[in-house]
N, C-alpha and C. Protein backbone atom coordinates (compact mmCIF):
# COMPACT_ATOMS: atom_id res chain seq x y z
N UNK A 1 -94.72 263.20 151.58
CA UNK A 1 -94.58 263.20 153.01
C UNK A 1 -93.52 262.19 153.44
N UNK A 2 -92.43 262.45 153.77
CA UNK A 2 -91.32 261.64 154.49
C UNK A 2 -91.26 261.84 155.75
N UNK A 3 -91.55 260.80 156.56
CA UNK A 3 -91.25 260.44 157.96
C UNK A 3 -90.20 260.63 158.43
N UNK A 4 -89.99 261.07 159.74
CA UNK A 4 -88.76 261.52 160.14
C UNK A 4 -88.19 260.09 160.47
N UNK A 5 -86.29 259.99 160.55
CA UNK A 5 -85.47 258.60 161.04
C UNK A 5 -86.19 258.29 162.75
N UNK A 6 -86.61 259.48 163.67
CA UNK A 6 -86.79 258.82 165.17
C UNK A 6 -88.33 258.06 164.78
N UNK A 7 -89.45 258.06 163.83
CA UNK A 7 -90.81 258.34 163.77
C UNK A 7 -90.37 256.26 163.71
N UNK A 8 -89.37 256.61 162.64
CA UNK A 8 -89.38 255.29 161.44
C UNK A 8 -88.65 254.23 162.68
N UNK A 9 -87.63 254.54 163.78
CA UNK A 9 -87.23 253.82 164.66
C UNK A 9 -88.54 252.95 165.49
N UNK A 10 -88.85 254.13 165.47
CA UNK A 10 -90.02 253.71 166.69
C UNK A 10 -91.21 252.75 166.56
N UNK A 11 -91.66 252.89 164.69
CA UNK A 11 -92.27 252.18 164.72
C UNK A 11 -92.27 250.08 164.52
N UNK A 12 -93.01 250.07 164.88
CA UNK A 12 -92.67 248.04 164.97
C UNK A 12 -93.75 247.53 164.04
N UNK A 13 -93.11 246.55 163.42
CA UNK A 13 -93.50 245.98 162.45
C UNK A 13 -94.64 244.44 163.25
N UNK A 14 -95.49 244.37 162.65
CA UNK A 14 -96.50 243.29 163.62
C UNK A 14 -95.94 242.10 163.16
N UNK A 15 -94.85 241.68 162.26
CA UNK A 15 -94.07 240.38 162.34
C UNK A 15 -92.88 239.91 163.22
N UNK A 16 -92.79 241.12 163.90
CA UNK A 16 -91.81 241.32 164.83
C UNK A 16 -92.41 240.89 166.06
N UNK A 17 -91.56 239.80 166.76
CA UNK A 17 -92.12 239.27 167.86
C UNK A 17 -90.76 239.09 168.97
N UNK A 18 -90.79 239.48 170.01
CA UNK A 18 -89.63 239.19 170.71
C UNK A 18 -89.16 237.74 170.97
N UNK A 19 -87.62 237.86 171.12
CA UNK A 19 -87.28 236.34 171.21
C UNK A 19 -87.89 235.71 172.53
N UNK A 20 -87.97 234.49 172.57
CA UNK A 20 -88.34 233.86 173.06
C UNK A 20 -87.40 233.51 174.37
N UNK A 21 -87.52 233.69 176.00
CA UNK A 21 -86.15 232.84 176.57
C UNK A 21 -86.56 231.49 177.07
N UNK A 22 -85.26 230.97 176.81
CA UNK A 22 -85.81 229.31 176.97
C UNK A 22 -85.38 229.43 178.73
N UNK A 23 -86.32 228.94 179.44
CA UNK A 23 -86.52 228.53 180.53
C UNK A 23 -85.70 226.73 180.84
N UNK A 24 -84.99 226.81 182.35
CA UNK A 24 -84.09 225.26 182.30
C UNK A 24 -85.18 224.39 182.73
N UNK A 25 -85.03 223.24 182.28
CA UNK A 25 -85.91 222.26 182.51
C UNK A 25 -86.29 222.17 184.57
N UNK A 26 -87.23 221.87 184.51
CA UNK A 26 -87.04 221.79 185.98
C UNK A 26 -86.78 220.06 186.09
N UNK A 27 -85.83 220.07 187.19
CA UNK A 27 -85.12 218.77 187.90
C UNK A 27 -86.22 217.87 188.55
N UNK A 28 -86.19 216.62 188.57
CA UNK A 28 -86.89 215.59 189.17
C UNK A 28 -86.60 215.61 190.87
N UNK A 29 -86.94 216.35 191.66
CA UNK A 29 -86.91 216.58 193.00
C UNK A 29 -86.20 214.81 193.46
N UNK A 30 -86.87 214.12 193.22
CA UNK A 30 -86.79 212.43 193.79
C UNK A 30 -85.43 212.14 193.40
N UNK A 31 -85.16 212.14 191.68
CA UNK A 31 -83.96 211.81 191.38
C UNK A 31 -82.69 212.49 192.50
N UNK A 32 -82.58 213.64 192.86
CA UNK A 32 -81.79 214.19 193.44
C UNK A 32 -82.02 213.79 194.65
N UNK A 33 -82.44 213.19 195.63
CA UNK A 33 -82.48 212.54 196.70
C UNK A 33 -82.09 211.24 196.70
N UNK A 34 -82.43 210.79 195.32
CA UNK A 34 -81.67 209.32 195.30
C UNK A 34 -83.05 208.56 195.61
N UNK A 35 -83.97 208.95 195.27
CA UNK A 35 -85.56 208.04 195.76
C UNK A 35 -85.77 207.95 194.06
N UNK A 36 -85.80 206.92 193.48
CA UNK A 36 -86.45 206.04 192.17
C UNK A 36 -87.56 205.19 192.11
N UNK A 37 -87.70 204.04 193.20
CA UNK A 37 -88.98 203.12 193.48
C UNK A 37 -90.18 203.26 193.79
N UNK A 38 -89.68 204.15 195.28
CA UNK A 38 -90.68 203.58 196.24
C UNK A 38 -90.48 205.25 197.53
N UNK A 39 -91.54 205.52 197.44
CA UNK A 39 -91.03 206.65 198.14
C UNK A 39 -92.16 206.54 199.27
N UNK A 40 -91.71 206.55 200.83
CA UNK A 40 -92.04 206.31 202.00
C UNK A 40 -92.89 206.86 202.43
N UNK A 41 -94.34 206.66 203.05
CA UNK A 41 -95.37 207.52 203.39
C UNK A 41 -94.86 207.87 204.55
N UNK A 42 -93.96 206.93 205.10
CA UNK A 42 -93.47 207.22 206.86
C UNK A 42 -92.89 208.77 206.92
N UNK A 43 -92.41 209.27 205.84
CA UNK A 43 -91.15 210.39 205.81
C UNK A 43 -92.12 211.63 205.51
N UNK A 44 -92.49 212.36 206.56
CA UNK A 44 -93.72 213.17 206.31
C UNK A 44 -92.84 214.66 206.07
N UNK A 45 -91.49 214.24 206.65
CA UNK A 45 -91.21 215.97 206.00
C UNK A 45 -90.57 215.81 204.47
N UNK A 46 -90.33 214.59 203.71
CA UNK A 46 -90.53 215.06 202.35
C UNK A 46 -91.92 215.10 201.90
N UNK A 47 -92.99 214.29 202.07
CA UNK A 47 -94.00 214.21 201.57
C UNK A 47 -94.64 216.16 202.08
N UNK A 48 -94.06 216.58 202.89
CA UNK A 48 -94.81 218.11 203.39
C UNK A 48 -93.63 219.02 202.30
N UNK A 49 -93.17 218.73 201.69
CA UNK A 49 -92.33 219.58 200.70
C UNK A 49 -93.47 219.50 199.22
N UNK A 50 -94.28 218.59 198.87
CA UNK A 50 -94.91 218.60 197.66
C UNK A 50 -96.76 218.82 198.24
N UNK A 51 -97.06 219.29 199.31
CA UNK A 51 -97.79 219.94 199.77
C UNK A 51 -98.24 222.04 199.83
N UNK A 52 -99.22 222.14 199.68
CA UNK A 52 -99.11 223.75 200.44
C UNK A 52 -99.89 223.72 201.50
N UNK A 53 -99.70 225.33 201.82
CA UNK A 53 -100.35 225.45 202.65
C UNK A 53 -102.00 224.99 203.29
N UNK A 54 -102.72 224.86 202.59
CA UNK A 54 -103.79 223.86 202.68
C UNK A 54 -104.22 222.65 203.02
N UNK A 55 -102.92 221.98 202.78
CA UNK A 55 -102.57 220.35 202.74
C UNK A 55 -102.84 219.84 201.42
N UNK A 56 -103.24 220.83 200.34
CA UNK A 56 -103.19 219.58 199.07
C UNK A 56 -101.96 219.30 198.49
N UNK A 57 -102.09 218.57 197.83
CA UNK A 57 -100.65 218.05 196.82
C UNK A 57 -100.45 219.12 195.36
N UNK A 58 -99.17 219.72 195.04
CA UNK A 58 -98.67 220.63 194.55
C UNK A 58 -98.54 220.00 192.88
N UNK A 59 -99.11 220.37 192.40
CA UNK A 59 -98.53 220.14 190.66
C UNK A 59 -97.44 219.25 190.45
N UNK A 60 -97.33 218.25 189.29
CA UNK A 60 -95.94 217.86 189.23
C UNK A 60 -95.14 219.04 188.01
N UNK A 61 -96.36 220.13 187.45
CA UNK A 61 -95.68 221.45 186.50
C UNK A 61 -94.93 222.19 187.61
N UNK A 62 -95.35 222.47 188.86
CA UNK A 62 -94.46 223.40 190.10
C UNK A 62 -93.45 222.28 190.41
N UNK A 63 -93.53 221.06 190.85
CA UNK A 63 -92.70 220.34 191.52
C UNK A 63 -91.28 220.15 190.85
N UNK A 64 -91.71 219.34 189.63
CA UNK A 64 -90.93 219.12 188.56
C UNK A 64 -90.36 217.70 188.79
N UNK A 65 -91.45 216.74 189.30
CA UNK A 65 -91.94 215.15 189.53
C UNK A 65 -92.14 215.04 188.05
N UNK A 66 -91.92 213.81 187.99
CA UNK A 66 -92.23 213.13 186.88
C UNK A 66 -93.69 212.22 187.17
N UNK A 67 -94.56 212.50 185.85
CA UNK A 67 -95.58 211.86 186.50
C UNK A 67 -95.66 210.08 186.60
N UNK A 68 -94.72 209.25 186.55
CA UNK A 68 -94.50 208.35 187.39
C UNK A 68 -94.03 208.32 188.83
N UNK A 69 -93.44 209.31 188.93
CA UNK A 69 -93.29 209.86 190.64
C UNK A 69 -93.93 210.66 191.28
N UNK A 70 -94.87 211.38 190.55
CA UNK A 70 -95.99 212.06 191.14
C UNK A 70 -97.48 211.14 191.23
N UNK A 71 -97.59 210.59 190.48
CA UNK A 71 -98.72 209.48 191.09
C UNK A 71 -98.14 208.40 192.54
N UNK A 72 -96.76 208.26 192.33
CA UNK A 72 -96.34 207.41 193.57
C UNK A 72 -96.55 208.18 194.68
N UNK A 73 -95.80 209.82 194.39
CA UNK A 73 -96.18 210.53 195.61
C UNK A 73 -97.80 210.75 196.39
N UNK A 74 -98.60 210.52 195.25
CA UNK A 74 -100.03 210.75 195.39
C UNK A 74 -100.53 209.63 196.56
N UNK A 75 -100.20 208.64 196.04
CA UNK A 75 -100.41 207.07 197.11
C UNK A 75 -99.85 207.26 198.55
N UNK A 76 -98.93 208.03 198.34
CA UNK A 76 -97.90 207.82 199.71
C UNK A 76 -98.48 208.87 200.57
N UNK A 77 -99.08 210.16 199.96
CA UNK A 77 -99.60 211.07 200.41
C UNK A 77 -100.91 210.68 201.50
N UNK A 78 -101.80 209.80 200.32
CA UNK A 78 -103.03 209.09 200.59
C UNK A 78 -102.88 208.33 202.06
N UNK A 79 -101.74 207.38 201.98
CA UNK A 79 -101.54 206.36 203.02
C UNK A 79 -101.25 207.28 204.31
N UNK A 80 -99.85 208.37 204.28
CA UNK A 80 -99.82 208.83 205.50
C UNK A 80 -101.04 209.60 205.83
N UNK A 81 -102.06 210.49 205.10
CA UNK A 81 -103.24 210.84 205.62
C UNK A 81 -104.26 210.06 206.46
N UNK A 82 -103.94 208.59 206.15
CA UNK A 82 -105.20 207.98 206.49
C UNK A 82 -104.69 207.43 208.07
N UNK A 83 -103.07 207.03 207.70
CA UNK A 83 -102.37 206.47 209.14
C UNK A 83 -102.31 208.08 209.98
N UNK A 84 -102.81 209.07 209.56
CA UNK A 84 -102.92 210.69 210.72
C UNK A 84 -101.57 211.12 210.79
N UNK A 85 -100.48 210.27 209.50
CA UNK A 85 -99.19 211.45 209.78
C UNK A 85 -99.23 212.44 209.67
N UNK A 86 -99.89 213.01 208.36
CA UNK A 86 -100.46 214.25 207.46
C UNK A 86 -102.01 214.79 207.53
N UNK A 87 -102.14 215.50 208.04
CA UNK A 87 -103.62 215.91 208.68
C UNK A 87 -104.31 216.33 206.55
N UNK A 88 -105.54 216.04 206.41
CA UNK A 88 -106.35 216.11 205.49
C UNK A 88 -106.75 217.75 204.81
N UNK A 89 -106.63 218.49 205.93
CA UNK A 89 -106.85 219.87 205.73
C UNK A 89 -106.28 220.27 206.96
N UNK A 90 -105.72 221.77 206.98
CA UNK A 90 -104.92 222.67 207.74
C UNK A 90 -105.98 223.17 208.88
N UNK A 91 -105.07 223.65 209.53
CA UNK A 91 -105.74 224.53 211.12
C UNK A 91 -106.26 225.22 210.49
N UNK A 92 -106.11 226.01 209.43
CA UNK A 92 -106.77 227.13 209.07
C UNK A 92 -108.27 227.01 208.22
N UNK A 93 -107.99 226.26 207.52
CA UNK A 93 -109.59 225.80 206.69
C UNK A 93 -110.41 225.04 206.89
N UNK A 94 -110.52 224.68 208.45
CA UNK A 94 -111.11 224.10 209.02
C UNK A 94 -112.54 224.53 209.37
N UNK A 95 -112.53 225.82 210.09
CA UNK A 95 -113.69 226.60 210.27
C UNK A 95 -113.98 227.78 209.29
């Protein structure tokens, strides 16, 4: 019994695995603003960029914070919530 050439195309071998694509690193959001230290609880429309819709704080895997700048952001987050820059939860998940 010989298999036909389209039978023998078609079939895939289970060591066969597709290549892999390498994905670009994601960028340090902060570095590109030029923020390294100390990043401002006062400045609520960057701190509302590492937010969603909910009001929680966004991954530093989505952001692409470094987690020395994502724990800073965490503090800064904390502080403007408590001074009422940044409301705790949204209009919407309220009721």
């Amino acid at each position: 019994m010989k298999k036909s050439k389209a039978a023998v195309d078609t079939f895939k071998l289970t060591q066969q695995t597709p290549k892999k694509t390498t994905s670009q690193k994601k960028r340090d959001p902060f570095k590109e603003r030029g923020v390294d230290k100390y990043i401002d609880f006062r400045d609520v429309r960057l701190l509302s960029r590492f937010l969603n819709d909910q009001g929680k704080l966004l991954p530093a895997r989505i952001t692409g914070a470094s987690a020395k700048m994502q724990r800073k952001l965490t503090t800064a987050v904390k502080r403007a919530r408590h001074l009422a820059l940044i409301p705790f939860v949204s209009e919407g998940t309220k009721y």
